[in-house]
PDB file of N, CA and C in Angstrom:
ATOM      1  N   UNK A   1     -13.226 -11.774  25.452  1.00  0.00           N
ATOM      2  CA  UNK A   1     -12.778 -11.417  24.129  1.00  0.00           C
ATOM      3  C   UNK A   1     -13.704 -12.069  23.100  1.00  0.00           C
ATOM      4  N   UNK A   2     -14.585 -10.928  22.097  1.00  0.00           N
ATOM      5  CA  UNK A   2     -15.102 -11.952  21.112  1.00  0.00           C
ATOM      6  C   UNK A   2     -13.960 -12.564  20.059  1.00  0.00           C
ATOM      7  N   UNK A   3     -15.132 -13.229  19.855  1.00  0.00           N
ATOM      8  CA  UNK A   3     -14.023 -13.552  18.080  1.00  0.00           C
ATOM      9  C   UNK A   3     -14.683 -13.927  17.423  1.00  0.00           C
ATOM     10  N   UNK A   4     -14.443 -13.301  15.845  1.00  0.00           N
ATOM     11  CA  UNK A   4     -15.034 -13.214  14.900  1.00  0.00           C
ATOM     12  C   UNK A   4     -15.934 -14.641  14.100  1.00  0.00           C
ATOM     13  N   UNK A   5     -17.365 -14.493  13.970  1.00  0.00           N
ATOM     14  CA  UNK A   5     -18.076 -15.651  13.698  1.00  0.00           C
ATOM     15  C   UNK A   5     -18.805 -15.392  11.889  1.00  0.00           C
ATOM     16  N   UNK A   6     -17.717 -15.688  11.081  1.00  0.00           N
ATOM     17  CA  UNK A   6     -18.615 -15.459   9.925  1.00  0.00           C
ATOM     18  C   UNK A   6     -19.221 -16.486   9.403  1.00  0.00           C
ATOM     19  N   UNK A   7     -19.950 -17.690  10.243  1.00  0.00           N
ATOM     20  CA  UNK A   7     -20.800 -18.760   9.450  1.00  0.00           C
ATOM     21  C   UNK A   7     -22.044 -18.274  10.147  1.00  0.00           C
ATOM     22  N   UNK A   8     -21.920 -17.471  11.029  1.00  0.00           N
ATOM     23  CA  UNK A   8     -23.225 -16.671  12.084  1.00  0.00           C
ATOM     24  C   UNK A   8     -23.667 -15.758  11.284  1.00  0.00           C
ATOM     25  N   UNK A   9     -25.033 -15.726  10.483  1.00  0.00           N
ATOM     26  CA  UNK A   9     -25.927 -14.847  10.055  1.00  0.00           C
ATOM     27  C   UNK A   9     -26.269 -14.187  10.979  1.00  0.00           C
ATOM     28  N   UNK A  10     -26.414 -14.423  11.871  1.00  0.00           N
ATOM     29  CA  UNK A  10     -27.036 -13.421  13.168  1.00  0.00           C
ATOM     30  C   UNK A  10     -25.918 -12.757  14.110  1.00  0.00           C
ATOM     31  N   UNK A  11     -24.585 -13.186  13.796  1.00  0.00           N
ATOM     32  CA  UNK A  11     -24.149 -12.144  14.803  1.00  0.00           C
ATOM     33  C   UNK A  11     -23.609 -10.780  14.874  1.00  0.00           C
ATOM     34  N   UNK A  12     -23.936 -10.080  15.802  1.00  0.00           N
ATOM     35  CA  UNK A  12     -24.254  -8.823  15.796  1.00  0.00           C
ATOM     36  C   UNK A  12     -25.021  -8.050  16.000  1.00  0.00           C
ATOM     37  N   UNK A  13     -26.211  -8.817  15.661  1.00  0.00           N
ATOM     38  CA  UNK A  13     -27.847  -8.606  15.893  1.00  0.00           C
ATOM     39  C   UNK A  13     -28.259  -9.071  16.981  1.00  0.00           C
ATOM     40  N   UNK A  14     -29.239  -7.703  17.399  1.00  0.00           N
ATOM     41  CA  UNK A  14     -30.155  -7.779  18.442  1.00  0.00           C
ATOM     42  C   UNK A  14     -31.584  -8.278  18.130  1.00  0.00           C
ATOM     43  N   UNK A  15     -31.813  -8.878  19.160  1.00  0.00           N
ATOM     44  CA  UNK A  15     -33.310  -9.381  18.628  1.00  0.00           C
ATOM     45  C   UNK A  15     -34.227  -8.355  18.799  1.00  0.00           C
ATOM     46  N   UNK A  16     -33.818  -7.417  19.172  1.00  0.00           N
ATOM     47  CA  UNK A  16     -34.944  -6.148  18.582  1.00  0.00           C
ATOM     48  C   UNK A  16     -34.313  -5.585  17.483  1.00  0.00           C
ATOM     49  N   UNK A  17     -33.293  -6.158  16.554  1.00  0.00           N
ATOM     50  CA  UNK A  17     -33.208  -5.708  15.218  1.00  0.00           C
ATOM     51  C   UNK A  17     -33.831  -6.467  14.582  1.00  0.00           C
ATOM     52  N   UNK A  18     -33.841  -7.830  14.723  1.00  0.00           N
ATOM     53  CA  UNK A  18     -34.182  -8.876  14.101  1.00  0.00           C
ATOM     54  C   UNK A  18     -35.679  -8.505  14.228  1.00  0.00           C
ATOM     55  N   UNK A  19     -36.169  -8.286  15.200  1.00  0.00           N
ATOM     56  CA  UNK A  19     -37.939  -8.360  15.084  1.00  0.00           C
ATOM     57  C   UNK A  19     -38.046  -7.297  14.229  1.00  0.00           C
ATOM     58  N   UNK A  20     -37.604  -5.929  14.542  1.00  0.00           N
ATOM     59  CA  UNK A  20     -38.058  -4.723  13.391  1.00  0.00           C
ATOM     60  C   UNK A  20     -38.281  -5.186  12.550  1.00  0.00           C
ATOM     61  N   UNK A  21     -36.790  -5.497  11.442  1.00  0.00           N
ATOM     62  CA  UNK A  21     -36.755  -6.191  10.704  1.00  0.00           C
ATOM     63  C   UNK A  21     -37.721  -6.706  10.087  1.00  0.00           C
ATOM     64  N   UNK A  22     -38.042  -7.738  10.510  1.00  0.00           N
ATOM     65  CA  UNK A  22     -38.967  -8.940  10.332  1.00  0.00           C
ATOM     66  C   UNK A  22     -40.555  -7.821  10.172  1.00  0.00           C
ATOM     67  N   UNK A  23     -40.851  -7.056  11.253  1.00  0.00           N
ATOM     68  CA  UNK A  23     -42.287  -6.633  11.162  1.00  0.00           C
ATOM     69  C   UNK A  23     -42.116  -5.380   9.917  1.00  0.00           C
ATOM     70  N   UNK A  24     -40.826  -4.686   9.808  1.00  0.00           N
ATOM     71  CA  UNK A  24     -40.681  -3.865   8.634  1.00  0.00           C
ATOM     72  C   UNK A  24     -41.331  -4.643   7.264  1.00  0.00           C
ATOM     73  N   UNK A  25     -40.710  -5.820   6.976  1.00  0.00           N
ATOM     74  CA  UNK A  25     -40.712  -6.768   6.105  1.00  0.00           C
ATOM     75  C   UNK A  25     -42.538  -7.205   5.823  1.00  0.00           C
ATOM     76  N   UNK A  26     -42.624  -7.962   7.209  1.00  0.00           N
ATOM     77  CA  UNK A  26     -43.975  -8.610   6.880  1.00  0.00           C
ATOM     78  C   UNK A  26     -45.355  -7.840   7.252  1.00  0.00           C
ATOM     79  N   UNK A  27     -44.907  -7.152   8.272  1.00  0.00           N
ATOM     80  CA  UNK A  27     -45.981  -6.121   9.386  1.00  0.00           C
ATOM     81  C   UNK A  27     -46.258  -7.707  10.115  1.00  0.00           C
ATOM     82  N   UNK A  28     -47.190  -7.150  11.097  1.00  0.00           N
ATOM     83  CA  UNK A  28     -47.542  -7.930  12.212  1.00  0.00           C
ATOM     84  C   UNK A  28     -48.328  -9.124  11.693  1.00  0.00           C
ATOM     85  N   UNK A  29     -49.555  -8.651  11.123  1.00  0.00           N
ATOM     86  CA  UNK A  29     -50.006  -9.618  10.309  1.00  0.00           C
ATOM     87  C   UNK A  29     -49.299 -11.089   9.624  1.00  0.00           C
ATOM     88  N   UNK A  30     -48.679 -10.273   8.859  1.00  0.00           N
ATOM     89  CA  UNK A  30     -48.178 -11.406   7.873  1.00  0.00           C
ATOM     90  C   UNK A  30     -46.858 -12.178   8.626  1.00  0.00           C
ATOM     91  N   UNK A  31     -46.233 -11.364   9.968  1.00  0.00           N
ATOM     92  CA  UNK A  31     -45.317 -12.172  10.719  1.00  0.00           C
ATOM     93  C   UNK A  31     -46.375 -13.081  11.654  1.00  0.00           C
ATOM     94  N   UNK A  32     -47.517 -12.859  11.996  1.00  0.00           N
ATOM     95  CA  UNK A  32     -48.332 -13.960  12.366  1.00  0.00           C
ATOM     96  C   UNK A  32     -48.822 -15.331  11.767  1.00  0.00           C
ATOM     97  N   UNK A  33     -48.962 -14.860  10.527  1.00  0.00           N
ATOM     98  CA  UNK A  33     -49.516 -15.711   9.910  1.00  0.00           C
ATOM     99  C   UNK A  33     -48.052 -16.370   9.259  1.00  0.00           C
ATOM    100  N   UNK A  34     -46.862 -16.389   9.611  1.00  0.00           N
ATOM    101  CA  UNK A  34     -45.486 -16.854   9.314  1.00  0.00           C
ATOM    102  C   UNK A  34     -45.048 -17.664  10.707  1.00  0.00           C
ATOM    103  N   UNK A  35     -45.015 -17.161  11.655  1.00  0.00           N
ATOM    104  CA  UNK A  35     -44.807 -17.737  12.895  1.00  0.00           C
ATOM    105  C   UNK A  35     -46.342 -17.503  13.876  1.00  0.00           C
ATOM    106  N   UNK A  36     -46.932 -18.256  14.388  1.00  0.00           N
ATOM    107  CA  UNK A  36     -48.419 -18.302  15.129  1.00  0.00           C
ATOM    108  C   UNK A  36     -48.151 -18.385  16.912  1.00  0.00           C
ATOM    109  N   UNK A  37     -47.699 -17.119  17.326  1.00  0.00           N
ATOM    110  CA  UNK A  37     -47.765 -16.811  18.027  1.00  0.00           C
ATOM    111  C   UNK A  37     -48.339 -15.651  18.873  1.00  0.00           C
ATOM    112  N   UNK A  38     -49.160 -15.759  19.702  1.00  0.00           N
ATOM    113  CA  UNK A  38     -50.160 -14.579  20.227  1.00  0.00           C
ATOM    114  C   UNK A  38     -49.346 -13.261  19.935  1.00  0.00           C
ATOM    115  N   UNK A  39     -48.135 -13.002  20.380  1.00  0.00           N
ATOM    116  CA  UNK A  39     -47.580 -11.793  21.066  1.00  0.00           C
ATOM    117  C   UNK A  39     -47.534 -11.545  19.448  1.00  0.00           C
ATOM    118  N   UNK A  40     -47.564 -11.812  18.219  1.00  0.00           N
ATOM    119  CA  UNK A  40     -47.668 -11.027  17.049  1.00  0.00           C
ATOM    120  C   UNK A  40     -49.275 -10.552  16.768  1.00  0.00           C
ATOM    121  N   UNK A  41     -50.345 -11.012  16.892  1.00  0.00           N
ATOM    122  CA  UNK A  41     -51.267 -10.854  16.628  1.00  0.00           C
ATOM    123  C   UNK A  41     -52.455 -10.107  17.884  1.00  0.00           C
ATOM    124  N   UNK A  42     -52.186 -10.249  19.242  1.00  0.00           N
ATOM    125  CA  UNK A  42     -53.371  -9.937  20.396  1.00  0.00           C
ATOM    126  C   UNK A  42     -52.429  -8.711  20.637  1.00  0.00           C
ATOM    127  N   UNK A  43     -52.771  -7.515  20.075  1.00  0.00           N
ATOM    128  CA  UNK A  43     -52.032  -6.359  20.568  1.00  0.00           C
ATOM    129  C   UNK A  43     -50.725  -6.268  20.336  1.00  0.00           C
ATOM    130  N   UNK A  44     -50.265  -6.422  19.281  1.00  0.00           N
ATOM    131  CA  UNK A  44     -48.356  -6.672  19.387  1.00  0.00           C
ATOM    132  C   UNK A  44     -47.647  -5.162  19.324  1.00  0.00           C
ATOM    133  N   UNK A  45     -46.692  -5.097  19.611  1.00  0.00           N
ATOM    134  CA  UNK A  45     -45.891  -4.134  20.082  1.00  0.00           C
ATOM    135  C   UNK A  45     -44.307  -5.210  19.697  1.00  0.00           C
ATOM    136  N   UNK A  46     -43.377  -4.134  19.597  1.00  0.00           N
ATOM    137  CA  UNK A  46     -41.838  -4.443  19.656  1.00  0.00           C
ATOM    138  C   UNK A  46     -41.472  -5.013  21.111  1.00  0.00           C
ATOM    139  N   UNK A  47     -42.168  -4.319  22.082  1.00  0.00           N
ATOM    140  CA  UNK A  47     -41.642  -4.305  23.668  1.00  0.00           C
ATOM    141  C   UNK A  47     -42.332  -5.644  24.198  1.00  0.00           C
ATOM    142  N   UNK A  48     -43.516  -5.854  24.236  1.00  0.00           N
ATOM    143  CA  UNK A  48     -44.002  -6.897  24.195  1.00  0.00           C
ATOM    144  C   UNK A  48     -43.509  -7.960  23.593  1.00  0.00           C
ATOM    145  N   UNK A  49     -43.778  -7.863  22.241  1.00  0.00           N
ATOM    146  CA  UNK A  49     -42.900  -9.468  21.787  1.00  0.00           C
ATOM    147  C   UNK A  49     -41.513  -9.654  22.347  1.00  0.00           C
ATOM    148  N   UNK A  50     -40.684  -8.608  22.090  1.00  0.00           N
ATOM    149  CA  UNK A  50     -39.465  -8.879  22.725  1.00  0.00           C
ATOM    150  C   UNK A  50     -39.347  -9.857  24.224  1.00  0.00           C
ATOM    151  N   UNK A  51     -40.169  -8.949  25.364  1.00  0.00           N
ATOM    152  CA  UNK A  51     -40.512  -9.699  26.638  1.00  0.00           C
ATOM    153  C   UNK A  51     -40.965 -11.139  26.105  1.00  0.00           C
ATOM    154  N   UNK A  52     -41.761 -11.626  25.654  1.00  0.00           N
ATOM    155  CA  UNK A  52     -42.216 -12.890  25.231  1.00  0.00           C
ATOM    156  C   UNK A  52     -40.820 -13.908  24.708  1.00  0.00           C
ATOM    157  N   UNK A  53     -40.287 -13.619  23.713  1.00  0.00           N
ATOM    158  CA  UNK A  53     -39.421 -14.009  22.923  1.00  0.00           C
ATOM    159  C   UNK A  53     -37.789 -14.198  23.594  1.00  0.00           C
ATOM    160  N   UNK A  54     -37.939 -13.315  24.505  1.00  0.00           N
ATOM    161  CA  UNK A  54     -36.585 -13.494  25.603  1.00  0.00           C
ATOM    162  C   UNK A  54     -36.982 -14.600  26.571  1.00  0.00           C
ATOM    163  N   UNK A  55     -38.093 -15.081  26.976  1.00  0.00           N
ATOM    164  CA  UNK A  55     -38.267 -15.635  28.071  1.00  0.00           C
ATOM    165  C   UNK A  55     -38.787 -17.344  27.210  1.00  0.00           C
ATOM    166  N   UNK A  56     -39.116 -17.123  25.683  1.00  0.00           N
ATOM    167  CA  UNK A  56     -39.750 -18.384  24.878  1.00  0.00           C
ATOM    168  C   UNK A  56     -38.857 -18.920  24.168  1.00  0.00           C
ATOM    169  N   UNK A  57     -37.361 -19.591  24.341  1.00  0.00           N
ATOM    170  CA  UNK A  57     -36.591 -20.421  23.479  1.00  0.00           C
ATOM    171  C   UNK A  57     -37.711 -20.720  22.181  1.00  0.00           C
ATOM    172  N   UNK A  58     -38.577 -21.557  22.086  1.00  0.00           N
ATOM    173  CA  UNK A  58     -38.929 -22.464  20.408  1.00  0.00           C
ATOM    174  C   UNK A  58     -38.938 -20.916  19.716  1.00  0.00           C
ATOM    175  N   UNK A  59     -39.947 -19.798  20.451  1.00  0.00           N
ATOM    176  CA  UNK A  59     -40.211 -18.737  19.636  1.00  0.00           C
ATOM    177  C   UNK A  59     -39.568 -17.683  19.134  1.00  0.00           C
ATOM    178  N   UNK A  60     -38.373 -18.163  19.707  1.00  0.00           N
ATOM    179  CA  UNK A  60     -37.222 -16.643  19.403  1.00  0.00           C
ATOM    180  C   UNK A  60     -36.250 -17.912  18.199  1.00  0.00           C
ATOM    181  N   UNK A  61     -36.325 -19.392  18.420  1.00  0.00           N
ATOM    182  CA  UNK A  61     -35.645 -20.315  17.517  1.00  0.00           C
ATOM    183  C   UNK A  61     -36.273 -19.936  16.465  1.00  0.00           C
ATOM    184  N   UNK A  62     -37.387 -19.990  15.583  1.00  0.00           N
ATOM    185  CA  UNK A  62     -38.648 -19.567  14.568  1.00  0.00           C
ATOM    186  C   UNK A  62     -38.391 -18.033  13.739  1.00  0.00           C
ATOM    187  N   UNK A  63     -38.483 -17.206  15.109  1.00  0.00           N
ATOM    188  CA  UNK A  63     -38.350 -15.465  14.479  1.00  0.00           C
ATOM    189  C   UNK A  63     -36.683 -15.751  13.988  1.00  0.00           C
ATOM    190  N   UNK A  64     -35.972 -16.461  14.531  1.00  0.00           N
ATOM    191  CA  UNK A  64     -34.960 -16.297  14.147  1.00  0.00           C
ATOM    192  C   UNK A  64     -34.150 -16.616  13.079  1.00  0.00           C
ATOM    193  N   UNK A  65     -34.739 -18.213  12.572  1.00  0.00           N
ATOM    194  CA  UNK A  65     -35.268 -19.061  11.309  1.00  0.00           C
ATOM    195  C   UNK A  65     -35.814 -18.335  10.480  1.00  0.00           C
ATOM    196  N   UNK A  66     -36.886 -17.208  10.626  1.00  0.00           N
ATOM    197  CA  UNK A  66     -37.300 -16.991   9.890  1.00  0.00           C
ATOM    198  C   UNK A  66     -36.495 -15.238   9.142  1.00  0.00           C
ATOM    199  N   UNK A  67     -35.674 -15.200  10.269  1.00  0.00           N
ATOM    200  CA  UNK A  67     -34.914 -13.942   9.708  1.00  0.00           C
ATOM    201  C   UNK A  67     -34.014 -14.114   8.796  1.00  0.00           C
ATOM    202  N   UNK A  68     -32.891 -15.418   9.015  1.00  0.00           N
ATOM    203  CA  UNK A  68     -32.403 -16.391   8.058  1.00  0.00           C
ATOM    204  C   UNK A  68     -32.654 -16.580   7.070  1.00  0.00           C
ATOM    205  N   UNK A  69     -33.959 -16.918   6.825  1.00  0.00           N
ATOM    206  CA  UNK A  69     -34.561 -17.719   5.337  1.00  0.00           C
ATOM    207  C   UNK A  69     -34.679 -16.098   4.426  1.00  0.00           C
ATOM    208  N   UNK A  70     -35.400 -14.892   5.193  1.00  0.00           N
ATOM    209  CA  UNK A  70     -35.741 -14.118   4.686  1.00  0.00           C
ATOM    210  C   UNK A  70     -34.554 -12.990   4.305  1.00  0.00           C
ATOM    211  N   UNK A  71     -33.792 -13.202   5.145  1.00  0.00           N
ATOM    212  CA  UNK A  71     -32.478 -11.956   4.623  1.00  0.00           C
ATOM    213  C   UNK A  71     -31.497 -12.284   3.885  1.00  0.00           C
ATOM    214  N   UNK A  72     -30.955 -13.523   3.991  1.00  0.00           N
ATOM    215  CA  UNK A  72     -29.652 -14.152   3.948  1.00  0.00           C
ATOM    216  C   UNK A  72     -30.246 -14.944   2.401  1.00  0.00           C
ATOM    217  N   UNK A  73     -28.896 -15.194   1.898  1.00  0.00           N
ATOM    218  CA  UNK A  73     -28.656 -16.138   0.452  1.00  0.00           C
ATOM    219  C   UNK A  73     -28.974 -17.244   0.602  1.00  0.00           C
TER     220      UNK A  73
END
């Protein structure tokens, strides 16, 4: 059973909403040069980073920080 989390900015969200998001916002580029991680900059793709970011706790902590700072009040 869930139950309802409204101090959670993120819940609900998939981290392939959250990345769109984020690359809608910055494009790849400028989400590189925000968080410095290869999988934004050496060929990036949604599918790719995702794989990266599921398997990299600090780097999905960061995209996720940084979805926070950028959406939310």
């Amino acid at each position: 059973m869930s139950h309802p989390q409204p101090n959670n900015p993120l819940h609900g969200l998939s981290l392939e909403k959250i990345l769109t998001r984020l690359v809608e916002r910055y494009g790849w580029d400028g989400l590189y040069a925000e968080i410095n991680v290869n999988c934004f900059f050496n060929d990036p793709s949604i599918k790719s980073s995702l794989k990266f970011l599921r398997k990299t706790q600090w780097a999905r902590d960061k995209v996720e920080a940084l979805y926070i700072n950028t959406f939310t009040d």
